[in-house]
Protein backbone atom coordinates (compact mmCIF):
# COMPACT_ATOMS: atom_id res chain seq x y z
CA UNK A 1 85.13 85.14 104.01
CA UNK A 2 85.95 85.12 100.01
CA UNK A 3 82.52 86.98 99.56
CA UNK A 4 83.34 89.68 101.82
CA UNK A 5 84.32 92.89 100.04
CA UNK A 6 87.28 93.99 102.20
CA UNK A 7 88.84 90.40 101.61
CA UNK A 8 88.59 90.74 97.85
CA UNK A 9 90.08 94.11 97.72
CA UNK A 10 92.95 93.88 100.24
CA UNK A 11 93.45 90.21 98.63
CA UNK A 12 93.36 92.00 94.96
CA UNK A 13 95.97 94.12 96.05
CA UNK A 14 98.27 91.10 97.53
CA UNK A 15 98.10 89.53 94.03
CA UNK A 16 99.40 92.37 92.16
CA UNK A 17 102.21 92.44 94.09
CA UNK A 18 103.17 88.59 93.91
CA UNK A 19 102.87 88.92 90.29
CA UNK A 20 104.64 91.79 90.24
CA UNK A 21 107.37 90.26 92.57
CA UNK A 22 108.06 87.09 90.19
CA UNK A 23 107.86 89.13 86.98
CA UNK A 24 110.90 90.61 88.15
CA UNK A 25 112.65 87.39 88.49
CA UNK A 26 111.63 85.79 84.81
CA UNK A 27 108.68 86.23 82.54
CA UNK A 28 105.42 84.52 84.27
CA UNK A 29 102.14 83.48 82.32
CA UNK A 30 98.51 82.89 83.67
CA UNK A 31 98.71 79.14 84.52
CA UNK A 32 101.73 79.54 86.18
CA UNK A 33 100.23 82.48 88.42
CA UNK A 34 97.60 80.62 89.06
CA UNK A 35 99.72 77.58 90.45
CA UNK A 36 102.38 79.74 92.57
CA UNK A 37 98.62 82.01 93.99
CA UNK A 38 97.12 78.71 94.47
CA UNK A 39 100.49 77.41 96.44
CA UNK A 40 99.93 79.82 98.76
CA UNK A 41 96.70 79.13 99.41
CA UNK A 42 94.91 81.99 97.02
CA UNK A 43 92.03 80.58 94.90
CA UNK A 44 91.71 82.53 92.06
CA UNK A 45 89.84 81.79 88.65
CA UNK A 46 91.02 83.04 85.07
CA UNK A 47 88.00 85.33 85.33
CA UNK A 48 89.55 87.39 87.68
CA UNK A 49 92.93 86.95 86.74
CA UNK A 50 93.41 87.86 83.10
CA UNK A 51 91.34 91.39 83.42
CA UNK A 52 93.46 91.79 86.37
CA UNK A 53 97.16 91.06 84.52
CA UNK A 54 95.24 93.37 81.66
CA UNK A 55 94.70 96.32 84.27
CA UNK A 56 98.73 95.93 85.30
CA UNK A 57 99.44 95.94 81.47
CA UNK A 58 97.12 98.70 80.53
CA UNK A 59 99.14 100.39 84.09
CA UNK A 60 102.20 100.23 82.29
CA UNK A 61 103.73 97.40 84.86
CA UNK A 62 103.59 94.84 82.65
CA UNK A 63 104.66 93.89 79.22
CA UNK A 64 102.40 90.99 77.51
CA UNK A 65 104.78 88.83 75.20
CA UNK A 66 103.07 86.23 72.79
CA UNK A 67 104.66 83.53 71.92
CA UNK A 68 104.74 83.13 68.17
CA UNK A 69 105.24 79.51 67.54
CA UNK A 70 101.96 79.58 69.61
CA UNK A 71 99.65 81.56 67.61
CA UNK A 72 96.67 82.16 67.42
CA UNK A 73 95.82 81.29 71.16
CA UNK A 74 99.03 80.90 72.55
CA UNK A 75 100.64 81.49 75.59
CA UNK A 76 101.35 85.21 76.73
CA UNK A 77 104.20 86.02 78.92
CA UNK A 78 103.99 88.59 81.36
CA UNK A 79 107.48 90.70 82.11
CA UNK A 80 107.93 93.76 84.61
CA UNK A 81 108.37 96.99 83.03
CA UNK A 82 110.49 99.59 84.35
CA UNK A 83 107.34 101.40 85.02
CA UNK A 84 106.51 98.28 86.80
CA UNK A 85 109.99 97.55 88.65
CA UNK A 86 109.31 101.34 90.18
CA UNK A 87 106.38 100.16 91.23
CA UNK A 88 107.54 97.00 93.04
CA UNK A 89 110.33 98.69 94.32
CA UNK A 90 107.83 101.39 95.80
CA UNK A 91 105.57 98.35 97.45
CA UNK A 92 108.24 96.52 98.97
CA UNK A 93 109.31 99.63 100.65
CA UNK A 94 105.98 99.85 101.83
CA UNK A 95 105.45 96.73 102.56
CA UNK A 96 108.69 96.38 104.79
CA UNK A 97 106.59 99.38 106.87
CA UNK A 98 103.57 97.74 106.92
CA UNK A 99 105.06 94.52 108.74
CA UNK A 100 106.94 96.31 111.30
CA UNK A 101 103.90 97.53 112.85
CA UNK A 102 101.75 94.89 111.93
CA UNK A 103 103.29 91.78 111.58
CA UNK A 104 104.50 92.25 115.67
C-alpha cells in the first residue's frame, strides 16, 4: 500500500507532525527521526526525509542548527520555532477532533 498515493500523502502529513511533536521536546536530527519513524513502524528513506525537514524549515517551523565542531558535513539539529510551536499547537487541537470521531 506504500505506492498508493493517498497513503503517501496522509502518511506525509503524519510525519510532519511527529517531527514537529519531538522538536518541541529537544532538538531532533535526521538519523534520529528516522529511528523514532521507523519505531513506529514508518519506513522512510533520507530521500524523502531531508527535502521534507527542508520544506518545514523553509515553512518557518523549524530552525536547522549545525553543529560546528562538525563541519563541513556535520550533523544538523532541527528545533521548533514559534512559528512552528503555533503550528503544533494548531494540529494537536485538530488532531484531538479528528480521533473523537474517528478513532471510535
Amino acid at each position: 500500500m506504500e505506492d498508493n498515493i493517498v497513503f503517501r500523502e496522509v502518511t506525509l502529513a503524519f510525519w510532519k507532525v511527529h517531527i514537529l511533536h519531538h522538536a518541541a521536546r529537544e532538538p531532533v536530527y535526521g538519523q534520529w527521526i528516522t529511528n523514532e519513524l521507523r519505531r513506529h513502524g514508518y519506513n522512510i528513506n533520507s530521500g524523502t526525509l531531508y527535502p521534507l525537514l527542508h520544506r518545514m524549515e523553509k515553512n518557518g517551523w523549524l530552525a536547522a542548527e549545525k553543529d560546528p565542531a562538525r563541519a563541513p558535513r556535520g550533523r544538523v539539529n532541527y528545533r521548533l520555532t514559534r512559528s512552528g510551536r503555533k503550528v503544533l499547537s494548531y494540529l494537536r487541537e485538530k488532531v484531538r477532533e479528528l480521533y473523537g470521531e474517528v478513532g471510535k
